[in-house]
N, C-alpha and C. Protein backbone atom coordinates (compact mmCIF):
# COMPACT_ATOMS: atom_id res chain seq x y z
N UNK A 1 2.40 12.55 -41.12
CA UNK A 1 2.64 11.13 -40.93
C UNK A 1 1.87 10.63 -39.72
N UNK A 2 1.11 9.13 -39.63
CA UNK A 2 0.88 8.82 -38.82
C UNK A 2 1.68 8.51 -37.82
N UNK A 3 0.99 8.52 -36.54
CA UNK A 3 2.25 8.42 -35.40
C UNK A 3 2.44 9.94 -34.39
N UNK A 4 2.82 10.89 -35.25
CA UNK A 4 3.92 11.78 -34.32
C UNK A 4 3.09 12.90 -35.26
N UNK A 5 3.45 14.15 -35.09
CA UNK A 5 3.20 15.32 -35.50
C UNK A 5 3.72 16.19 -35.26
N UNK A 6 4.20 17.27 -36.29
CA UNK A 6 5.68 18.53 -35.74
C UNK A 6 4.76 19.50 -35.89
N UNK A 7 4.89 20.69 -35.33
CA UNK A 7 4.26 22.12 -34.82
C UNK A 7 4.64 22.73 -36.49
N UNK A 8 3.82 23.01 -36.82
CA UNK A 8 4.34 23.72 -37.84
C UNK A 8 4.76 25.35 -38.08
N UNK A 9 4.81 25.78 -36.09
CA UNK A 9 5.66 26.88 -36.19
C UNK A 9 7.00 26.47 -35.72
N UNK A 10 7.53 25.29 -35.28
CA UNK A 10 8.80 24.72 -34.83
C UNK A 10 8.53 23.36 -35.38
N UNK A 11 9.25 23.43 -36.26
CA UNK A 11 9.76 22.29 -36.93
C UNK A 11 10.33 21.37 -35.79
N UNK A 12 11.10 21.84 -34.92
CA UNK A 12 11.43 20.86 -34.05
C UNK A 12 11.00 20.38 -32.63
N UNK A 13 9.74 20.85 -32.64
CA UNK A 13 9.15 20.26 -31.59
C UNK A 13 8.37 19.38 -31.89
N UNK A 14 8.10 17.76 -31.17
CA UNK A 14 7.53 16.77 -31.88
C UNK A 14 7.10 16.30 -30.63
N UNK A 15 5.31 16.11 -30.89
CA UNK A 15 4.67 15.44 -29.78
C UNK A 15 4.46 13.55 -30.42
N UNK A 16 4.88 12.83 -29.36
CA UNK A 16 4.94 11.33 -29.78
C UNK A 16 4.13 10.95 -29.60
N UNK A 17 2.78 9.82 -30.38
CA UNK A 17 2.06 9.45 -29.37
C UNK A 17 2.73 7.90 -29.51
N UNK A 18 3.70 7.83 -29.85
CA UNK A 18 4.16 5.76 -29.96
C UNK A 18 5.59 5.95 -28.96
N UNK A 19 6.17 5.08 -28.60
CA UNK A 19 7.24 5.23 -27.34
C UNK A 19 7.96 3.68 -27.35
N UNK A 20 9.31 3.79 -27.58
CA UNK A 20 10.04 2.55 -27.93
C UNK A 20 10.96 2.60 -26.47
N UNK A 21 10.68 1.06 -25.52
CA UNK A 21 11.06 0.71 -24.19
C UNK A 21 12.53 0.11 -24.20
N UNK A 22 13.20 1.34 -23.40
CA UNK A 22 14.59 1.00 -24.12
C UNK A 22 15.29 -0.25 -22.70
N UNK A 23 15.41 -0.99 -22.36
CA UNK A 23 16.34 -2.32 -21.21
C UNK A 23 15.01 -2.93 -20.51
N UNK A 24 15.68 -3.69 -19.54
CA UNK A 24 14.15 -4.11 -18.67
C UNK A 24 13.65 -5.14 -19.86
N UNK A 25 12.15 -5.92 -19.19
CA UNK A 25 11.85 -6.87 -19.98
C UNK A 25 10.74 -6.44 -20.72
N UNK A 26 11.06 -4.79 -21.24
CA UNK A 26 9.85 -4.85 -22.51
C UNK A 26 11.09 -4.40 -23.51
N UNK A 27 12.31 -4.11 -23.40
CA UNK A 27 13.17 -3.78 -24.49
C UNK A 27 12.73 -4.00 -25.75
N UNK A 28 12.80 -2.58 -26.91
CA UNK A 28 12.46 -2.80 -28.11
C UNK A 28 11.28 -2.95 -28.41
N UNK A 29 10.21 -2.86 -27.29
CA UNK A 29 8.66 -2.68 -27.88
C UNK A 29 8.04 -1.38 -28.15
N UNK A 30 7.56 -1.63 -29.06
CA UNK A 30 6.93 -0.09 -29.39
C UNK A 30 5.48 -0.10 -28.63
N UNK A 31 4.98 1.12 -27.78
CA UNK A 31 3.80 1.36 -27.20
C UNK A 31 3.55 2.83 -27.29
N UNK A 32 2.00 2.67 -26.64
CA UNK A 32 1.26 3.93 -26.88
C UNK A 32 1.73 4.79 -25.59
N UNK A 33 2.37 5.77 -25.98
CA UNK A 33 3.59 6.18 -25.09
C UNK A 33 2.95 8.59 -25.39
N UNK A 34 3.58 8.85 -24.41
CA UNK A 34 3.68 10.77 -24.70
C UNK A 34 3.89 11.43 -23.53
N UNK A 35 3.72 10.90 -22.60
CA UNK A 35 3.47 11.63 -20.80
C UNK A 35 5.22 11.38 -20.06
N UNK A 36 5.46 11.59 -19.26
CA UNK A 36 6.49 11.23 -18.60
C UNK A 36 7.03 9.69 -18.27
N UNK A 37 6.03 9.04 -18.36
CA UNK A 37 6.39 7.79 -17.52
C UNK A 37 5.60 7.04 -18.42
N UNK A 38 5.97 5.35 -18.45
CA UNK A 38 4.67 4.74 -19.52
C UNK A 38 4.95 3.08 -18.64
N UNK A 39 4.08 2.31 -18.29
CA UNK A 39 3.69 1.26 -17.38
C UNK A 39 3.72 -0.12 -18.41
N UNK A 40 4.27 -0.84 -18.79
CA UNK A 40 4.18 -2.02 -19.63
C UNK A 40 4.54 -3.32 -18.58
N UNK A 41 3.32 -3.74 -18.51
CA UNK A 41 3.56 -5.28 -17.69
C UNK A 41 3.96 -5.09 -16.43
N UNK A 42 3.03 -4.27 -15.58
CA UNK A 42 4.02 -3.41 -14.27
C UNK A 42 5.35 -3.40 -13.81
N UNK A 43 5.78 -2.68 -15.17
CA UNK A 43 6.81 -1.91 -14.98
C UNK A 43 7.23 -0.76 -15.48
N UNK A 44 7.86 0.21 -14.80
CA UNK A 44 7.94 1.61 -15.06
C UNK A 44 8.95 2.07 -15.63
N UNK A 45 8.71 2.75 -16.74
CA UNK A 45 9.78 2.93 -17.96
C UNK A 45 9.61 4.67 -17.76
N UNK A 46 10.41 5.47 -18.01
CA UNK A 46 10.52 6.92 -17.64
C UNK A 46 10.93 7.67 -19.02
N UNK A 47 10.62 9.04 -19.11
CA UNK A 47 10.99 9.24 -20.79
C UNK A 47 12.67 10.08 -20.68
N UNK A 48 12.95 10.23 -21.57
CA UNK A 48 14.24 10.45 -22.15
C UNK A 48 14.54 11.49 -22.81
N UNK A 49 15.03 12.03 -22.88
CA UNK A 49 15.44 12.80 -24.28
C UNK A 49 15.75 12.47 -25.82
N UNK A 50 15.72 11.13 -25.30
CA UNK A 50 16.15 10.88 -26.70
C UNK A 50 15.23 10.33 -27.73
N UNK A 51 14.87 10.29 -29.07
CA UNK A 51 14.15 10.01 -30.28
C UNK A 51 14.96 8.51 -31.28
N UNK A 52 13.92 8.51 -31.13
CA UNK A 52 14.33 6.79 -32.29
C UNK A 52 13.44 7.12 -33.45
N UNK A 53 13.61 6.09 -34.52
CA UNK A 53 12.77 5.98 -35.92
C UNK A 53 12.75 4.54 -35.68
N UNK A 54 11.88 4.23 -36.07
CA UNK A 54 10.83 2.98 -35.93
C UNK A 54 10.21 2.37 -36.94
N UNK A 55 10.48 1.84 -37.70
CA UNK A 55 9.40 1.74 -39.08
C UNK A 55 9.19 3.07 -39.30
N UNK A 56 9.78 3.87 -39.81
CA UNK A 56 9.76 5.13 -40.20
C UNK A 56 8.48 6.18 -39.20
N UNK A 57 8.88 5.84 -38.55
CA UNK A 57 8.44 6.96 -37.61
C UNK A 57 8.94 7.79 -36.42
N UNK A 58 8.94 8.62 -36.11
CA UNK A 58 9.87 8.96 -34.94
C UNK A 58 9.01 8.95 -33.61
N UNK A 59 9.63 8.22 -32.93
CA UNK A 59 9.34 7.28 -31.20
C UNK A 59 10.21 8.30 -30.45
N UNK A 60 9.38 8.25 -29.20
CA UNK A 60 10.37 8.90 -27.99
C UNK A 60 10.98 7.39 -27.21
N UNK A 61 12.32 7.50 -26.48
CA UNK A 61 12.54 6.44 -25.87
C UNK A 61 12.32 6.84 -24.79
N UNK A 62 11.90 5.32 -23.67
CA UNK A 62 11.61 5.34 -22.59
C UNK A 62 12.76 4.17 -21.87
N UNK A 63 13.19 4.75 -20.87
CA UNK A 63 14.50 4.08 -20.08
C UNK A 63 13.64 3.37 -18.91
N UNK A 64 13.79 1.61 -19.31
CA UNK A 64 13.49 0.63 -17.75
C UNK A 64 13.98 1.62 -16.33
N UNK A 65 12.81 1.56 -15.24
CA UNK A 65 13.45 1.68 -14.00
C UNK A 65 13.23 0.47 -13.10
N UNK A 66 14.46 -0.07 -12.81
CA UNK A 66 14.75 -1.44 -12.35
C UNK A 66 14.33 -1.43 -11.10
N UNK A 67 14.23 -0.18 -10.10
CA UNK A 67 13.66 -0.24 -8.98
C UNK A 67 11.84 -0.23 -8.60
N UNK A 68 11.25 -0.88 -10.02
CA UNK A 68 9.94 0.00 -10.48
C UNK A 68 9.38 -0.86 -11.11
N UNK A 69 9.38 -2.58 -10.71
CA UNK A 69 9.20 -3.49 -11.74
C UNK A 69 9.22 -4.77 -11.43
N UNK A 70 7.64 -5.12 -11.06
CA UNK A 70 7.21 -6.23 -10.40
C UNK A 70 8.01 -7.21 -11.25
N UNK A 71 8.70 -7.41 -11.62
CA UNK A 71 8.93 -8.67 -12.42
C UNK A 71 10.54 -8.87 -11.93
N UNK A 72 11.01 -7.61 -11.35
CA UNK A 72 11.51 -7.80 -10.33
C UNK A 72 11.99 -7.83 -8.89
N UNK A 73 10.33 -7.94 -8.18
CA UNK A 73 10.57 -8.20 -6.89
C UNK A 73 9.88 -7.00 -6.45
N UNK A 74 9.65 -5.43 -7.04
CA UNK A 74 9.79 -4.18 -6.85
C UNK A 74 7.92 -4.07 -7.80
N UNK A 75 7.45 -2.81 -7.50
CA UNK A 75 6.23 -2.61 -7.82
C UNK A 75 5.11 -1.82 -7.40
N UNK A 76 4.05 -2.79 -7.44
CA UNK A 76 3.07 -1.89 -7.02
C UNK A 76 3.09 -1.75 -5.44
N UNK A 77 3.22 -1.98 -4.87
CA UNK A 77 3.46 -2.56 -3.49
C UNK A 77 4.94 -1.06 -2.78
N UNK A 78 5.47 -0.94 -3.57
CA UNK A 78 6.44 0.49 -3.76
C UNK A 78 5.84 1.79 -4.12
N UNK A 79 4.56 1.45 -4.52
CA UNK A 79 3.59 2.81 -5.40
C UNK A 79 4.79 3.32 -5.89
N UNK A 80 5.33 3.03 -7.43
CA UNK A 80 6.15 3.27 -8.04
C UNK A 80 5.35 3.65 -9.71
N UNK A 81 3.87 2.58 -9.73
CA UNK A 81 3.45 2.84 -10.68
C UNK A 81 2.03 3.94 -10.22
């Protein structure tokens, strides 16, 4: 499937390359996401453990960090991103 890809010696390991921004003011957008951390509109979203489906695909979620997010007050200026 486009999107994601499973190891086909572990079925359950899944590298993401799409990433759904879970609070904060990108909530619910899907981006080009896989590394630890992912930057939308300078602000810093961190990854998760947890997996979403998306238009049939499976997304890693990324959790807003509110201390990390010019939009509120916080930023680059913090070297946060």
């Amino acid at each position: 499937m486009a999107g994601w890809v499973s190891s086909p010696a572990n079925a359950s390991t899944v590298t993401c390359v799409k990433a759904v921004l879970s609070g904060g003011p990108g909530d619910g957008q899907v981006v080009a996401g896989g590394g630890e951390t992912v930057v939308w509109r300078a602000c810093l979203y961190e990854r998760t453990g947890d997996l979403d489906v998306r238009r049939g695909e499976q997304v890693r979620v990324y959790a807003h960090r509110t201390d990390c997010c010019e939009g509120y007050g916080r930023g680059a200026e913090d070297r946060c991103e």
